[in-house]
Protein backbone atom coordinates (compact mmCIF):
# COMPACT_ATOMS: atom_id res chain seq x y z
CA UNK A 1 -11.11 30.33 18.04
CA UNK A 2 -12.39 28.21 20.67
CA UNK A 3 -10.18 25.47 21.68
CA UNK A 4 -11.97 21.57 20.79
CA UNK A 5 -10.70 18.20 22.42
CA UNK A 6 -13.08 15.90 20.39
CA UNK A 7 -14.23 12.97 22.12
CA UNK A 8 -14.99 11.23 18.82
CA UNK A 9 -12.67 11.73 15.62
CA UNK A 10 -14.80 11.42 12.48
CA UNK A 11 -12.36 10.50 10.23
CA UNK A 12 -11.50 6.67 12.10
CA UNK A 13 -15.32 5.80 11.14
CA UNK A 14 -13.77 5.11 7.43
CA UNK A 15 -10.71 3.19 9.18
CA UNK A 16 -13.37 1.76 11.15
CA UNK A 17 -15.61 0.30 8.35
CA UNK A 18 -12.78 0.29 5.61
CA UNK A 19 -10.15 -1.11 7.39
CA UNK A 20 -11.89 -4.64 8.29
CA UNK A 21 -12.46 -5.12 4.32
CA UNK A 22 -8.46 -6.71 4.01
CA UNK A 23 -9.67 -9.37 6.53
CA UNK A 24 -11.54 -12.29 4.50
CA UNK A 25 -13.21 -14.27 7.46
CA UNK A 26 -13.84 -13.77 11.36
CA UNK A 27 -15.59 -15.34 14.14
CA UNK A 28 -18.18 -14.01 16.50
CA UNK A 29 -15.48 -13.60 19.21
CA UNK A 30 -14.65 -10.55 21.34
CA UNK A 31 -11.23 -12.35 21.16
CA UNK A 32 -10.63 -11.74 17.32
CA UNK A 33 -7.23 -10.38 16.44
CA UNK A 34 -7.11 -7.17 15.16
CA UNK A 35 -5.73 -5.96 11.98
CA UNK A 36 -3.49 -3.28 11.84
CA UNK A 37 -3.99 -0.20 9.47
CA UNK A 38 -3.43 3.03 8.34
CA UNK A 39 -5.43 5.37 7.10
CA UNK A 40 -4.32 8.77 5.19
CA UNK A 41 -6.77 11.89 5.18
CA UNK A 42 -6.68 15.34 3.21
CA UNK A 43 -8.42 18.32 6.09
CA UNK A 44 -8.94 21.44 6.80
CA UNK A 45 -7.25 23.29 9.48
CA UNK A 46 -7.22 25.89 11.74
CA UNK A 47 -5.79 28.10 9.00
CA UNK A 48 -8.47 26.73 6.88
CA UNK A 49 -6.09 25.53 4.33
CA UNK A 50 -5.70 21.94 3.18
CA UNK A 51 -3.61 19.73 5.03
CA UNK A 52 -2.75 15.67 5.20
CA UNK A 53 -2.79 13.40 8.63
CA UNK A 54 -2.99 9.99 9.24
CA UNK A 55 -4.36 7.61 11.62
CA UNK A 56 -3.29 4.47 13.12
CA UNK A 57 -6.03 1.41 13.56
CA UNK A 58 -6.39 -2.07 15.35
CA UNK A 59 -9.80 -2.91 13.17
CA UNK A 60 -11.91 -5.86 14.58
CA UNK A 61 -14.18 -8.05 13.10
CA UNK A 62 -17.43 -10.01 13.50
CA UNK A 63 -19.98 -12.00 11.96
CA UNK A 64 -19.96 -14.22 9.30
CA UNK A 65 -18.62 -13.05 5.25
CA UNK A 66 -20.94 -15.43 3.49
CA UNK A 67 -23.99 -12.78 4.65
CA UNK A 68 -21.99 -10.06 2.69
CA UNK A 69 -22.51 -7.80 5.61
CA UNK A 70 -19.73 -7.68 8.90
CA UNK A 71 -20.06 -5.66 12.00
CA UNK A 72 -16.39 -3.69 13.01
CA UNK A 73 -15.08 -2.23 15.34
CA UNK A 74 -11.80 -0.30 15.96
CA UNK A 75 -9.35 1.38 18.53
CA UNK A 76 -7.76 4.43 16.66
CA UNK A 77 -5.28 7.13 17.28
CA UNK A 78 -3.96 10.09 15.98
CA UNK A 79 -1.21 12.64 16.44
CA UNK A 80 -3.93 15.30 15.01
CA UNK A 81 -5.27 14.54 18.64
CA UNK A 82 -2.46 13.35 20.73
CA UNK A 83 -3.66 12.16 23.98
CA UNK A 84 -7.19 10.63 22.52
CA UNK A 85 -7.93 7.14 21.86
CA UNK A 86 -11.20 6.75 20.13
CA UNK A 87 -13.13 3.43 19.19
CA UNK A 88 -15.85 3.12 16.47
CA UNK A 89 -18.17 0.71 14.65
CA UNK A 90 -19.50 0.32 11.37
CA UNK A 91 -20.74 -2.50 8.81
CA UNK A 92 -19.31 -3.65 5.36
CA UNK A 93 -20.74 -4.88 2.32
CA UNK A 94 -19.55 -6.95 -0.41
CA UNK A 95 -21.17 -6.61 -3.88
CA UNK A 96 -20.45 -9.85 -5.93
CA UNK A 97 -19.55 -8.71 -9.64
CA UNK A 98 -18.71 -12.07 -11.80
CA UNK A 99 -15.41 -13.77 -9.99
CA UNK A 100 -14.79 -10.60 -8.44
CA UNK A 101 -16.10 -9.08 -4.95
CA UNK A 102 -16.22 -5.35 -5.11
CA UNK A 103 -16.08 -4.27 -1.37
CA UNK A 104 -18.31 -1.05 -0.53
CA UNK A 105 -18.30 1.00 2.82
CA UNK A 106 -20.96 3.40 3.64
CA UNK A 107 -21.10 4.77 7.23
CA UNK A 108 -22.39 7.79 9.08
CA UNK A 109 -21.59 8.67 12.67
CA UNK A 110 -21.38 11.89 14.98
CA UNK A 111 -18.55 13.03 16.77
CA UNK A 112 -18.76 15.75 20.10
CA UNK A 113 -16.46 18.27 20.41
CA UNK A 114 -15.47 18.71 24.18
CA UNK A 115 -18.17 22.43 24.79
CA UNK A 116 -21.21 19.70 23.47
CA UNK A 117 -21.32 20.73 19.87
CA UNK A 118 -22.48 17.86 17.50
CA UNK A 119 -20.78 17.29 14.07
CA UNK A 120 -22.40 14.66 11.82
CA UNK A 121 -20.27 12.85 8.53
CA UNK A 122 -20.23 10.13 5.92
CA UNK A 123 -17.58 8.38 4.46
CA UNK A 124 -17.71 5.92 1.66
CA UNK A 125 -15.01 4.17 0.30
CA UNK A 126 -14.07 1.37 -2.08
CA UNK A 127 -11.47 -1.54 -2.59
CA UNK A 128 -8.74 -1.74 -4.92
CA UNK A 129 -5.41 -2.74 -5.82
CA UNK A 130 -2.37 -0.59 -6.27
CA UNK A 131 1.02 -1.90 -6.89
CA UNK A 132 3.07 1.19 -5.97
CA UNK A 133 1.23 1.11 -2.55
CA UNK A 134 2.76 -2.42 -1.67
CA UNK A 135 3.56 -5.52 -4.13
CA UNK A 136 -0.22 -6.50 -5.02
CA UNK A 137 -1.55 -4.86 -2.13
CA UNK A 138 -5.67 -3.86 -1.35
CA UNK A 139 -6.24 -1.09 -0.52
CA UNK A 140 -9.35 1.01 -0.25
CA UNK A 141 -9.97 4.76 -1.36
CA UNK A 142 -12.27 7.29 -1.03
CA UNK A 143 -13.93 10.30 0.71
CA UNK A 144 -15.31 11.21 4.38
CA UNK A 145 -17.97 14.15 3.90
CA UNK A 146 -19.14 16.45 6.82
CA UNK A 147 -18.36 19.55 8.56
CA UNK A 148 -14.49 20.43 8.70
CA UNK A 149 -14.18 20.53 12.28
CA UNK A 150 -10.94 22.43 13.04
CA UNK A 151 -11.96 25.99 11.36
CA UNK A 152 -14.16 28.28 13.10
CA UNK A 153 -16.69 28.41 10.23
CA UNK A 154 -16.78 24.45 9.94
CA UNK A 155 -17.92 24.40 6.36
CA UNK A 156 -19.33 21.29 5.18
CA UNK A 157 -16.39 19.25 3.19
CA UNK A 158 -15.76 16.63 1.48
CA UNK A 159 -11.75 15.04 1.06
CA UNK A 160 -9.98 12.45 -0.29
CA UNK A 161 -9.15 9.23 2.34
CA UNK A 162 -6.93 6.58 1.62
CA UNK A 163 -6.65 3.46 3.91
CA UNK A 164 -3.71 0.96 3.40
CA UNK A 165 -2.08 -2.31 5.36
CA UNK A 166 0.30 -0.19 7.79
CA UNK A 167 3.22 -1.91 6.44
CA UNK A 168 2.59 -0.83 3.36
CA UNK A 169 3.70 3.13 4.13
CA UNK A 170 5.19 4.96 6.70
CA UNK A 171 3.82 7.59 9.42
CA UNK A 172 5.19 10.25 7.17
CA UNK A 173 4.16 9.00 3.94
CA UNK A 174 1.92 12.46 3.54
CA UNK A 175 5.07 14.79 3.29
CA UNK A 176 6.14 17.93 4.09
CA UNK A 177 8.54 20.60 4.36
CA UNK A 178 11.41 17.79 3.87
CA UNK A 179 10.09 14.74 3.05
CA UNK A 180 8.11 14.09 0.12
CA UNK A 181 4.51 12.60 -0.43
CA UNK A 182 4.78 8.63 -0.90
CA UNK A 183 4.30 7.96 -5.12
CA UNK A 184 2.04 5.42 -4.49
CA UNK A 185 0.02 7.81 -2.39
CA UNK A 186 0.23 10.80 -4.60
CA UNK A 187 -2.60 9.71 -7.05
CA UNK A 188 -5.00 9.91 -4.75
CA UNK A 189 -3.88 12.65 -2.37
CA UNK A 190 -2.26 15.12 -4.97
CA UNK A 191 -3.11 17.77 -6.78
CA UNK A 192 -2.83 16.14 -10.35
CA UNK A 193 -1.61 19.65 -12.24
CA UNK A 194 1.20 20.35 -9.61
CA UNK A 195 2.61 17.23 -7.80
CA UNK A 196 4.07 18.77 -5.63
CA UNK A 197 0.84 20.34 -3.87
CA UNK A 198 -1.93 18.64 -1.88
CA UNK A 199 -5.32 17.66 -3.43
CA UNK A 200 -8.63 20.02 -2.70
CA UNK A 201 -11.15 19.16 -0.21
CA UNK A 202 -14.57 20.79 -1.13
CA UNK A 203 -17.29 22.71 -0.12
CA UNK A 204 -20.66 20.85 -0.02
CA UNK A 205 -22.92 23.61 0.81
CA UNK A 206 -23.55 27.18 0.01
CA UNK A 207 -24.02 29.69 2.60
CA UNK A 208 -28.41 29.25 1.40
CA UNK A 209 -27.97 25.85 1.83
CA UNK A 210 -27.51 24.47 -1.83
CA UNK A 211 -25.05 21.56 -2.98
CA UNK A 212 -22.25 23.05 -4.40
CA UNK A 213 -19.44 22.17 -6.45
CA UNK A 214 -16.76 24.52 -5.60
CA UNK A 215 -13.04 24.32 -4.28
CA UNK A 216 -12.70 24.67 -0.59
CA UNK A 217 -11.45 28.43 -0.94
């Protein structure tokens, strides 16, 4: 398997573009302060079984709410990709739906793997609130859809993504061997008939090329 050092991570486009949706107004400044997130992923790894990671964001914003449309930005990092620091930019949309805003992100965006190799992906995610992810907190879930990166086949994917104020949950808040998957976190992350597995990610396309519905296998 050929070794990758990714100068673009695809997954911090959704912290990118999700991430500025918890700030309500900005101005055109390169001076804006940034607001710190966190965003949880489901993958697939070397092994090419499932796995959870996390990111950590500074997300910037500007432009002006009342348009319904914001340009971001945001400096990310990762301990899937230790000594990388990758910055992004993407655009959010609110929908108005009676006296509540729904708040939409849609972005695409290419990352480059270190030997030149191209990887495009989507993510799309929405806004909510969850009480067992922080007393009344918003946060925003979702998917990011494109090719899984880390396996040698890269198979076209698509996996859950959860983004959340980083006070809200901890580094760890995926789990593992002795630490549990955060509740609050579960529901979107976990497989729903054994709780204590991961979620699937799963396989967009067919070896011919056709949309499919299956289980990343």
């Amino acid at each position: 398997m050929r070794s990758r050092n990714f100068g673009v991570l695809f997954l911090s486009a959704v912290i990118c573009t999700a991430g500025l949706l918890l700030l309500s107004s900005c101005e055109d400044n390169d001076e804006t302060e940034p607001m710190e997130m966190r965003g949880f992923f489901l993958s697939i790894n070397e092994a090419g079984t499932v796995d959870c990671g996390y990111e950590n964001a500074d997300v910037y914003l500007r432009g002006d709410e009342s348009t319904g449309k914001l340009d971001v930005e945001i400096i990310s990092t990762s301990p899937t990709f230790p000594d990388s620091e990758f910055s992004y930019k993407g655009t959010k949309v609110i929908k108005n739906k009676g006296q509540k805003a729904e708040k939409i992100i849609v972005a695409s965006f290419v990352i480059e793997s270190d030997d030149g190799d191209l990887f495009p992906a989507t993510v799309n995610v929405v806004s909510r609130t969850d009480d067992e992810i922080g007393d009344g907190a918003t946060i925003f879930t979702g998917y990011w859809s494109g090719d899984a990166v880390r396996p040698e086949g890269n198979p076209v994917v698509t996996c859950p993504y959860v983004l959340v104020p980083r006070e809200t949950l901890f580094a760890d808040s995926c789990g593992g061997e002795r630490t549990p998957m955060a509740e609050g976190l579960r529901k979107y992350l976990g497989n729903a008939d054994n709780p204590t597995e991961l979620g699937n990610c799963y396989r967009q396309l067919t070896p011919e090329g056709r949309l499919s519905p299956m289980i990343f296998e």
